[in-house]
C-alpha atoms as a PDB file:
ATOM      1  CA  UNK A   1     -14.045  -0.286   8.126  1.00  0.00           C
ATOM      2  CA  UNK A   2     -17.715   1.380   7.226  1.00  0.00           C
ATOM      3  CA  UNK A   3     -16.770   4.769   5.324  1.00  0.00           C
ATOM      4  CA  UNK A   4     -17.687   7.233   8.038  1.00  0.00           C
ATOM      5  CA  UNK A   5     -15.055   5.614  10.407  1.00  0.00           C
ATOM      6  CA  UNK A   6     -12.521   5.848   7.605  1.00  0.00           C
ATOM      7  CA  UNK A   7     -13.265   9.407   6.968  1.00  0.00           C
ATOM      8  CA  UNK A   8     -12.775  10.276  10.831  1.00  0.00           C
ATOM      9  CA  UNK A   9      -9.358   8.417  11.430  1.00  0.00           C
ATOM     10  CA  UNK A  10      -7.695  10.325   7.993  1.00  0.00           C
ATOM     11  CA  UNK A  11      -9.654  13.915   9.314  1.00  0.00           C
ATOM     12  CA  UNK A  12      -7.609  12.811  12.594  1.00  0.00           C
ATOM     13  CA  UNK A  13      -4.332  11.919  10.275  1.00  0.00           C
ATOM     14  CA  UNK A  14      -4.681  15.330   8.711  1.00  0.00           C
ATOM     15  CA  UNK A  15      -4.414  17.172  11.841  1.00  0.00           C
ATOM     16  CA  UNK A  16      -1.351  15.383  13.002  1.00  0.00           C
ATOM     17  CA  UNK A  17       0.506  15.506   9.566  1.00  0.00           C
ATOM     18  CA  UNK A  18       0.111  19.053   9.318  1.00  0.00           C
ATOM     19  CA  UNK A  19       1.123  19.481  13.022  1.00  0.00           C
ATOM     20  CA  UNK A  20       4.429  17.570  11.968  1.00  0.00           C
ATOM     21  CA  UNK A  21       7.508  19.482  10.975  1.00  0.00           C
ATOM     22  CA  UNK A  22       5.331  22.471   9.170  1.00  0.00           C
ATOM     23  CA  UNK A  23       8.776  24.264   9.118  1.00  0.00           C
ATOM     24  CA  UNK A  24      11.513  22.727   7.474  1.00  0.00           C
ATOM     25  CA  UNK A  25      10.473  21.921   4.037  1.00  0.00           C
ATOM     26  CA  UNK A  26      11.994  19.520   2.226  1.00  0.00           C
ATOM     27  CA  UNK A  27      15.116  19.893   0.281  1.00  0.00           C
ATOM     28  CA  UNK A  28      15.990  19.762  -3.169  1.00  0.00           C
ATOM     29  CA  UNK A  29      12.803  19.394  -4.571  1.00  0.00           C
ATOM     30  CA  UNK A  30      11.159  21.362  -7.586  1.00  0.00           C
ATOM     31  CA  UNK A  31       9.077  24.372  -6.985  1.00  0.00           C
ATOM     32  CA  UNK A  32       7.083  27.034  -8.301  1.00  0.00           C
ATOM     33  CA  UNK A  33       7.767  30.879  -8.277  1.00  0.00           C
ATOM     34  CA  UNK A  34       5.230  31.099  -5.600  1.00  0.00           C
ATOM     35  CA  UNK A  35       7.138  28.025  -3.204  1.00  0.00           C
ATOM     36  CA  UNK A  36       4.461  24.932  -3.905  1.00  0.00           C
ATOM     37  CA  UNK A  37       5.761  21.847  -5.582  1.00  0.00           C
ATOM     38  CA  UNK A  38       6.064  21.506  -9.150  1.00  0.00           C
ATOM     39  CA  UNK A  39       4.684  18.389  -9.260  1.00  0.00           C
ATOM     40  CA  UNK A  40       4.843  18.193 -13.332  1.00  0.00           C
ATOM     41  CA  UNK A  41       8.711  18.222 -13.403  1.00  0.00           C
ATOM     42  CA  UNK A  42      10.170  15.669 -14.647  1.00  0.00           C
ATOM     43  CA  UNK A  43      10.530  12.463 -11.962  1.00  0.00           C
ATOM     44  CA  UNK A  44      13.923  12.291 -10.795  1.00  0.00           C
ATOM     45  CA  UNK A  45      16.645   9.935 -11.675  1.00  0.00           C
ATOM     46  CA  UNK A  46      19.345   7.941  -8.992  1.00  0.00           C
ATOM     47  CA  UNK A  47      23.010   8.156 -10.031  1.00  0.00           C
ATOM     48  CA  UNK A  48      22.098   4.805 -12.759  1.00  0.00           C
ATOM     49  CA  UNK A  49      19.799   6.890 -14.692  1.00  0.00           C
ATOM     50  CA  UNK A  50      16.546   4.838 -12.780  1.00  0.00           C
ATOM     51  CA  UNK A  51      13.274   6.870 -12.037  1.00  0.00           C
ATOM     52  CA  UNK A  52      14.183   7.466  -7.956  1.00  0.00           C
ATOM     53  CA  UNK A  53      11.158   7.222  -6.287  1.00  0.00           C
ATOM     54  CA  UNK A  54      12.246   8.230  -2.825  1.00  0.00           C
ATOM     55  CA  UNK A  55      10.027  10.455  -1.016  1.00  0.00           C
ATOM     56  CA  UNK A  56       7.291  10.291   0.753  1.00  0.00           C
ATOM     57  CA  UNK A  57       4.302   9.294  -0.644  1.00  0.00           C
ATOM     58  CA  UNK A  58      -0.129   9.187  -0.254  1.00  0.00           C
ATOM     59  CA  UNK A  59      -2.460   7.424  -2.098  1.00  0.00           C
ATOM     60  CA  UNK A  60      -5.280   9.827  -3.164  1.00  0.00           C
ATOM     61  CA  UNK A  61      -8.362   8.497  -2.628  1.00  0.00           C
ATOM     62  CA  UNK A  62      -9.379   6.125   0.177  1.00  0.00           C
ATOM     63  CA  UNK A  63     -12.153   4.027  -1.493  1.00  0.00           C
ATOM     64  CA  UNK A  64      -8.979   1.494  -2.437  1.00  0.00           C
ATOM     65  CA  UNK A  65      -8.677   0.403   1.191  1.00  0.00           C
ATOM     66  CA  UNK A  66     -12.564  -0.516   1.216  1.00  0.00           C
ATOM     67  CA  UNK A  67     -12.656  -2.255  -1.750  1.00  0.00           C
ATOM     68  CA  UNK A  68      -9.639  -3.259  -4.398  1.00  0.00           C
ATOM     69  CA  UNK A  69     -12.414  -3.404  -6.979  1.00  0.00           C
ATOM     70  CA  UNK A  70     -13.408  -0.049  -6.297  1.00  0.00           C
ATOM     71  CA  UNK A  71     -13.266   1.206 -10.193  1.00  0.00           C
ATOM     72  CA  UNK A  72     -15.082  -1.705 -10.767  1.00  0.00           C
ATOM     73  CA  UNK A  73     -12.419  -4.310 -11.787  1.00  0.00           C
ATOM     74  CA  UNK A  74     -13.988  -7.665 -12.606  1.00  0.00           C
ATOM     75  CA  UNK A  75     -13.006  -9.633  -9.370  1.00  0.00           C
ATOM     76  CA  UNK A  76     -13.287 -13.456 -10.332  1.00  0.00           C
ATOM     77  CA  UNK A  77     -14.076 -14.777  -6.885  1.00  0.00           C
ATOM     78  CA  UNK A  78     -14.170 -18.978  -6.510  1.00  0.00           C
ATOM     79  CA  UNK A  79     -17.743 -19.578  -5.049  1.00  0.00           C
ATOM     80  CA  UNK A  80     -15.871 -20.421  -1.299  1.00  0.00           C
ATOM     81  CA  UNK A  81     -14.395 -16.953  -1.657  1.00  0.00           C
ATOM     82  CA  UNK A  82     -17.184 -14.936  -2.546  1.00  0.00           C
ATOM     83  CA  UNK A  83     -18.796 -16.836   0.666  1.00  0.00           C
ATOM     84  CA  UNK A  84     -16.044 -15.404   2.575  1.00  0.00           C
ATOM     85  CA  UNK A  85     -16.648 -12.230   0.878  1.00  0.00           C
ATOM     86  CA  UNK A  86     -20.400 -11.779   1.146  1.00  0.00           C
ATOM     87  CA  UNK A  87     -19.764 -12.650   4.763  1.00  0.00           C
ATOM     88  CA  UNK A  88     -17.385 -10.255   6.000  1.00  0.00           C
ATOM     89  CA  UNK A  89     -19.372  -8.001   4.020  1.00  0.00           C
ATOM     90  CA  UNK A  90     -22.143  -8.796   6.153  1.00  0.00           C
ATOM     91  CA  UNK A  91     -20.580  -8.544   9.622  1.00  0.00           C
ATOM     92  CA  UNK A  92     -18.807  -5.065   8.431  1.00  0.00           C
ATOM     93  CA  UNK A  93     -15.227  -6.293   8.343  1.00  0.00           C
ATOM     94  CA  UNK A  94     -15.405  -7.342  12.559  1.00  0.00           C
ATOM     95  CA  UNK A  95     -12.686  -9.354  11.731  1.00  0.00           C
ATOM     96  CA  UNK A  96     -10.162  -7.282  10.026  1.00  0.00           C
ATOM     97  CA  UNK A  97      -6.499  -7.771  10.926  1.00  0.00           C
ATOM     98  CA  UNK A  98      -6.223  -3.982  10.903  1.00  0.00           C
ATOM     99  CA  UNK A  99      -9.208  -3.657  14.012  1.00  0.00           C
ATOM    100  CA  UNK A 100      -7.108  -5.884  16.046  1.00  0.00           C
ATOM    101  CA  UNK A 101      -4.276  -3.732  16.064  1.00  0.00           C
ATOM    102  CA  UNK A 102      -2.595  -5.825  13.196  1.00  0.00           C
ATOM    103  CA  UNK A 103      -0.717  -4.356  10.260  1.00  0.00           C
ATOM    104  CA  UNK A 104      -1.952  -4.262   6.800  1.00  0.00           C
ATOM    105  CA  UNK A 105      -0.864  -6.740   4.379  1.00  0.00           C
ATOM    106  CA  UNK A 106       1.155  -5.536   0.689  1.00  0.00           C
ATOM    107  CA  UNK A 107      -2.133  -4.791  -1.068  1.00  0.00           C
ATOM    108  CA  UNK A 108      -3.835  -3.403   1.772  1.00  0.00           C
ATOM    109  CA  UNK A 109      -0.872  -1.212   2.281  1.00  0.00           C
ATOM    110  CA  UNK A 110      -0.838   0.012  -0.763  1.00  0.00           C
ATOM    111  CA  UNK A 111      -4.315   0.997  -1.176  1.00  0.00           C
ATOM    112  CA  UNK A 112      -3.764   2.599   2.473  1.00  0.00           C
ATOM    113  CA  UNK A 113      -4.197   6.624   2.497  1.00  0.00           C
ATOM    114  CA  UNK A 114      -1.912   7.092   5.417  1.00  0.00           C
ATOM    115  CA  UNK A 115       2.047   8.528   4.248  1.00  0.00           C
ATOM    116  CA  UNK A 116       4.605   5.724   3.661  1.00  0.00           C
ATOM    117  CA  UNK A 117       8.569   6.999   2.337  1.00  0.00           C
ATOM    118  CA  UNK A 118      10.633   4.900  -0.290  1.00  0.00           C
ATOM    119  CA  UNK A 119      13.859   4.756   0.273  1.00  0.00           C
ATOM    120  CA  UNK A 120      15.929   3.480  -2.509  1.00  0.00           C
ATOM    121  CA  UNK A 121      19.242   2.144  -2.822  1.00  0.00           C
ATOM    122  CA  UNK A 122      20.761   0.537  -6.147  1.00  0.00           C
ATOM    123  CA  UNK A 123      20.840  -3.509  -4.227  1.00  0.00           C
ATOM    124  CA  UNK A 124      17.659  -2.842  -2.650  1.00  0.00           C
ATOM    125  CA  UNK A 125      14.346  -0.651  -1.697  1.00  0.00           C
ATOM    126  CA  UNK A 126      12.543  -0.257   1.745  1.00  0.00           C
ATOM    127  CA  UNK A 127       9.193   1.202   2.441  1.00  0.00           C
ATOM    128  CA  UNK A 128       8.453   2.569   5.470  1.00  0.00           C
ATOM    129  CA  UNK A 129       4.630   3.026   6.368  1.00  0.00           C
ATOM    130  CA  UNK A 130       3.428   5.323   9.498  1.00  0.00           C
ATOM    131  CA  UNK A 131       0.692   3.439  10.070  1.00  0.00           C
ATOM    132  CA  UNK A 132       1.505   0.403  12.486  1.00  0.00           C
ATOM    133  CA  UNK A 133       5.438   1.234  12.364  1.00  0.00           C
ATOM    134  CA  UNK A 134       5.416  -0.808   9.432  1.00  0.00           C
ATOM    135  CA  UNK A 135       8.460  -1.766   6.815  1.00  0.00           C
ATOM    136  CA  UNK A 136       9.150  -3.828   3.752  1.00  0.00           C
ATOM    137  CA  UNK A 137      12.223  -4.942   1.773  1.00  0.00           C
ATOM    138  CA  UNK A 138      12.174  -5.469  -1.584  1.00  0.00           C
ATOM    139  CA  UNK A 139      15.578  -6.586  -3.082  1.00  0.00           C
ATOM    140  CA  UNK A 140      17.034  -5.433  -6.042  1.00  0.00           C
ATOM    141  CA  UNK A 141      20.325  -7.488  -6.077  1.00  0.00           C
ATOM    142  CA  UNK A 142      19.167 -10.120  -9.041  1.00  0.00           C
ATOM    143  CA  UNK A 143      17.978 -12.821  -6.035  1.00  0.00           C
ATOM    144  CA  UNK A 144      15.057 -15.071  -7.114  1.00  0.00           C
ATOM    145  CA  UNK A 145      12.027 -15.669  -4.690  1.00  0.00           C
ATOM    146  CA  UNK A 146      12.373 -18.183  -2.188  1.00  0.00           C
ATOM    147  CA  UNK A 147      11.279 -21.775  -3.240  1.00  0.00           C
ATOM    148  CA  UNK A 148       9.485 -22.424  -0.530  1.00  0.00           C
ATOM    149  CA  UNK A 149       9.172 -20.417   2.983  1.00  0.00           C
ATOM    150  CA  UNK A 150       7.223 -19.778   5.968  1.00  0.00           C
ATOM    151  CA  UNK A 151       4.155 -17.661   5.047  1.00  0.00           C
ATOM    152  CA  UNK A 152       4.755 -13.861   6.531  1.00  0.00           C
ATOM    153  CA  UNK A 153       2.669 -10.933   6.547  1.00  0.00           C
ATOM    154  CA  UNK A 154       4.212  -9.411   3.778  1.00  0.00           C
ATOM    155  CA  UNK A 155       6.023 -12.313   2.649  1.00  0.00           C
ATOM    156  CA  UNK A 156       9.074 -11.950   0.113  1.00  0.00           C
ATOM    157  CA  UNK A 157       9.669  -9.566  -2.334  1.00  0.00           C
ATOM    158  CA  UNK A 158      12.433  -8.850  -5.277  1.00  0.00           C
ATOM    159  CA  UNK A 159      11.948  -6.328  -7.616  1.00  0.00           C
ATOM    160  CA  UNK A 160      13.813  -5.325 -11.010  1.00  0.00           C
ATOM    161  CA  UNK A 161      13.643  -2.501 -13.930  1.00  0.00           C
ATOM    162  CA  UNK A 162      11.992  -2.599 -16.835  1.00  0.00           C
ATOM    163  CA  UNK A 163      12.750   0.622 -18.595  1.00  0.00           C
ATOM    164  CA  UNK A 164      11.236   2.845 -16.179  1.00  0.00           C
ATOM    165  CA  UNK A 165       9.012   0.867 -14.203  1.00  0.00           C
ATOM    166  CA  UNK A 166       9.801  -0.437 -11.435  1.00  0.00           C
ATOM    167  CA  UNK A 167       8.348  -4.379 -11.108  1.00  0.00           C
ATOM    168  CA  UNK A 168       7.865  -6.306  -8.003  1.00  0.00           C
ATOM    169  CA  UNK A 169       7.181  -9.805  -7.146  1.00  0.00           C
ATOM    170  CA  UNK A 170       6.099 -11.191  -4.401  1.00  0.00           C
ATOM    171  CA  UNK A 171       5.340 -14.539  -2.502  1.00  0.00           C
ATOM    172  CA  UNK A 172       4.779 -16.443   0.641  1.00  0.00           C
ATOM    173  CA  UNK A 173       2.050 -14.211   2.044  1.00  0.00           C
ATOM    174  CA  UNK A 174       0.343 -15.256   5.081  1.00  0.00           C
ATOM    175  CA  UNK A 175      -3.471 -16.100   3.960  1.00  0.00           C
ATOM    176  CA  UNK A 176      -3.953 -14.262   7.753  1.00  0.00           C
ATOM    177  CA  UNK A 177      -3.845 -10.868   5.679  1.00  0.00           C
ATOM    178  CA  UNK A 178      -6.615  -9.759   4.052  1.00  0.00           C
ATOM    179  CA  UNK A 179      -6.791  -8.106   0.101  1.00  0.00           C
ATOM    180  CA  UNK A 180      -8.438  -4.983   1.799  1.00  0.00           C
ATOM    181  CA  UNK A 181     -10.858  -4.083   4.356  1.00  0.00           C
ATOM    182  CA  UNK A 182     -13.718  -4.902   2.600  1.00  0.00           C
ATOM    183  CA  UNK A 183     -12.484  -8.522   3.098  1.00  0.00           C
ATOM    184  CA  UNK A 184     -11.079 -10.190  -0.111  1.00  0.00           C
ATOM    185  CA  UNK A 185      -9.482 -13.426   0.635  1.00  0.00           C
ATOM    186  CA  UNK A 186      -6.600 -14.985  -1.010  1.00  0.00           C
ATOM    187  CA  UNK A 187      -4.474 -18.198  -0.104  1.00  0.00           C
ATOM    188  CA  UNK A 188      -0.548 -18.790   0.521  1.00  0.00           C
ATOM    189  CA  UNK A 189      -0.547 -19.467  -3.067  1.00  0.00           C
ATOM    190  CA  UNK A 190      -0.928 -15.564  -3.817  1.00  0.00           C
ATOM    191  CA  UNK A 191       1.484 -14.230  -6.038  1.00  0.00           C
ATOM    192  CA  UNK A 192       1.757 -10.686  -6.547  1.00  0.00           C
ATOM    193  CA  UNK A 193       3.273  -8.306  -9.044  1.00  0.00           C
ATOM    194  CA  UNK A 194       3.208  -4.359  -8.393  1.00  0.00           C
ATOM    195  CA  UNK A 195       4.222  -2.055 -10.959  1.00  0.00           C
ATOM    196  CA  UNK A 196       5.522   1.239  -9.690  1.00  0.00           C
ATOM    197  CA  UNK A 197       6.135   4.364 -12.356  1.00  0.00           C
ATOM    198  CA  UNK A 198       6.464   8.086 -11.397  1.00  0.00           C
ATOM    199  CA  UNK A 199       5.707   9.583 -14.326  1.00  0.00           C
ATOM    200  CA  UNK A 200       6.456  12.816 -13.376  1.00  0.00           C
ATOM    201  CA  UNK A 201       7.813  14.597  -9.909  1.00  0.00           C
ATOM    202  CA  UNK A 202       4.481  14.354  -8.161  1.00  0.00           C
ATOM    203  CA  UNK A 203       2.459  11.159  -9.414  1.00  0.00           C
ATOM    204  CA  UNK A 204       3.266   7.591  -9.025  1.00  0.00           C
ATOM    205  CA  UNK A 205       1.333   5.442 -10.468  1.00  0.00           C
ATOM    206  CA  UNK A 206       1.102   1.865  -8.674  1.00  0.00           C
ATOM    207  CA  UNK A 207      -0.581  -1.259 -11.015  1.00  0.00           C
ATOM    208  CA  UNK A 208      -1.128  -4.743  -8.875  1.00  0.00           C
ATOM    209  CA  UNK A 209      -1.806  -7.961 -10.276  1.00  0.00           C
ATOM    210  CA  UNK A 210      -3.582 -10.338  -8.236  1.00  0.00           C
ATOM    211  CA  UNK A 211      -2.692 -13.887  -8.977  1.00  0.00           C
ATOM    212  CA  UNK A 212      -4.273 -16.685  -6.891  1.00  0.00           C
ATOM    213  CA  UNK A 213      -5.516 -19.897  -8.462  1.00  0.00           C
ATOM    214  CA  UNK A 214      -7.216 -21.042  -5.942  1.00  0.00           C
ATOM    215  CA  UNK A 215      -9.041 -18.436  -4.839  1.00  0.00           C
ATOM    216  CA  UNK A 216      -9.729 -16.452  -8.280  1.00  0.00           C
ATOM    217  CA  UNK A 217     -10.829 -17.943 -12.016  1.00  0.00           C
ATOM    218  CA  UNK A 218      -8.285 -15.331 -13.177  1.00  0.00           C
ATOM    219  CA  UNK A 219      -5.624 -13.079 -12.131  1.00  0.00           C
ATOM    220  CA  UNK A 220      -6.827  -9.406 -11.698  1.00  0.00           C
ATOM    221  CA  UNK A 221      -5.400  -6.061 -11.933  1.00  0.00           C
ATOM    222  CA  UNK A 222      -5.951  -2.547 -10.324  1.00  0.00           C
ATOM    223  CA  UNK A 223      -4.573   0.650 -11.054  1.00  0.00           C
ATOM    224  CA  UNK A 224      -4.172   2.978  -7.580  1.00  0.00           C
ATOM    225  CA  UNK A 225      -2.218   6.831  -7.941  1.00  0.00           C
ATOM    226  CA  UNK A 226      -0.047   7.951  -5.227  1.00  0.00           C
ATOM    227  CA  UNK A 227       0.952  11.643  -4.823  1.00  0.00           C
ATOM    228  CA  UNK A 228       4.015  12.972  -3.522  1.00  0.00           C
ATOM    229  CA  UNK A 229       3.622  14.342   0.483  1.00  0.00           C
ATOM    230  CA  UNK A 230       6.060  17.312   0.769  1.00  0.00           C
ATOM    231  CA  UNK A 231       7.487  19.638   3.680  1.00  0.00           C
ATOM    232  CA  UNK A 232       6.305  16.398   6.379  1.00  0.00           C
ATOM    233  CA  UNK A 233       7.870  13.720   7.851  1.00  0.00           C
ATOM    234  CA  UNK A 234       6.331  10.081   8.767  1.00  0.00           C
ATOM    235  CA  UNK A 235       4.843  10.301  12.613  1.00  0.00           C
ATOM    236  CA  UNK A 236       5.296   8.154  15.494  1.00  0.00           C
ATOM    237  CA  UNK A 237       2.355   6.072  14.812  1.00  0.00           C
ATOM    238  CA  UNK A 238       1.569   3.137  16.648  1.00  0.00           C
ATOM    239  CA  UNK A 239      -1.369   0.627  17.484  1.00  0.00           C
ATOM    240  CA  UNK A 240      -2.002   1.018  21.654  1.00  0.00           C
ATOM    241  CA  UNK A 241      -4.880   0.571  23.897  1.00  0.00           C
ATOM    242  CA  UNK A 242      -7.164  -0.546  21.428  1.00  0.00           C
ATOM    243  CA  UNK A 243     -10.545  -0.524  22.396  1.00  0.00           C
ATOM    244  CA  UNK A 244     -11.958  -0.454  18.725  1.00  0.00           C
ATOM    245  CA  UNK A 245     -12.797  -4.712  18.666  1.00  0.00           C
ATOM    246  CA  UNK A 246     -15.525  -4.176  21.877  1.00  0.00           C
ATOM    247  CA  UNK A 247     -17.138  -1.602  19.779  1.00  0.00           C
ATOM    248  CA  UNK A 248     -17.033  -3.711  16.335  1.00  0.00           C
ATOM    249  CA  UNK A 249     -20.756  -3.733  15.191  1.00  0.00           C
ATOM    250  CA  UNK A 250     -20.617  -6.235  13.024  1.00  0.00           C
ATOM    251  CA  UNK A 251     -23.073  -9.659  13.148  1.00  0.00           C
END
């Protein structure tokens, strides 16, 4: 997605999220004398004493979704991947899952600016994005990751506590998804592992480890902050009548 086409589809987000229940804030949340969000209390904690990181939640700056790398993380690319790379580079991302009305993949999703809620529970976690009418389980119930499964979009996921972070692992990703728009590749051999911490009310910061052997020299991390959405609730947002893929101009 070339930056100015970002930048007009989260101006257009913008409108409809503040259009979007502006009058029922939301409940039991920290605030100021003058009503805003204290967003430097402390981070809430579930009935177990665990950071609780329901909410809703946005990721703060959009250059993720272009490019994982963005803060200029060494990406250790195989030579067949960086072809990949340069290429859909090249032909500005025509191929993207996302411009053919496909959901993002885990990464992707994460680095996505649109809102997405946690909902937690103490056996297991689900994420709900806006965008595409998304959702993702992660269990928390001590499972281990499938030994072997049919590659999904966002594959499986089981996540634990480790003091008060949050750690996820995943597997059996599709190699149909893409790393971001910019066009990182990966294969069904991806493992990732997210690190969520809200270290305070308003900030959640989310760490993900990229580990594919045969498509990286190394595994690589990147750091992306969320902030906490208030007063809103996640839209009706679906992918209809697309007419973006006749207007792709990409080689």
């Amino acid at each position: 997605m070339s930056p100015l086409r970002t930048l007009l589809v989260f101006l257009l987000w913008l409108v409809c999220a503040q259009a979007q229940w502006i009058n029922h804030p939301t409940i039991g949340i920290p605030r100021t004398k003058d009503g805003k969000v204290n967003v430097s209390a402390p981070a809430p904690r579930d009935r177990d004493g665990k950071p609780d990181l329901s909410g809703i939640w946005t990721v703060t700056d959009q250059k993720y979704l272009d490019n994982l790398g963005a803060d200029g993380v060494e990406i250790p690319m195989l030579p067949w991947a960086a072809k990949i790379y340069a290429e859909r580079q090249e032909n500005n991302g025509r191929d993207r899952p996302s411009g053919r009305c496909l959901p993002h993949g885990v990464t992707d999703f994460d680095a996505l600016f649109q809102p997405r809620k946690f909902i937690q529970t103490p056996t297991e976690i689900v994420l709900l994005f806006e965008s595409y009418h998304s959702y993702r389980q992660i269990f928390m119930d001590g499972r281990a990751l499938p030994k072997s499964a049919e590659p999904s979009w966002f594959g499986a996921s089981v996540g634990k506590w480790m003091g008060d972070t949050l750690v996820v692992e995943t597997a059996g990703l599709s190699d149909e998804t893409w790393l971001d728009d910019g066009g990182h590749p990966h294969t069904d051999a991806l493992r990732l592992t997210e690190r969520f911490h809200r270290r305070d009310f308003g900030h959640l910061d989310v760490e993900i480890t990229i580990n594919d052997p045969k498509t990286y020299a190394k595994p690589w991390t990147v750091k992306i902050p969320w902030d906490y959405l208030p007063d809103t609730e996640l839209l009706d947002w679906v992918c209809e009548n697309n007419r973006d893929v006749g207007h792709m101009v990409g080689k």
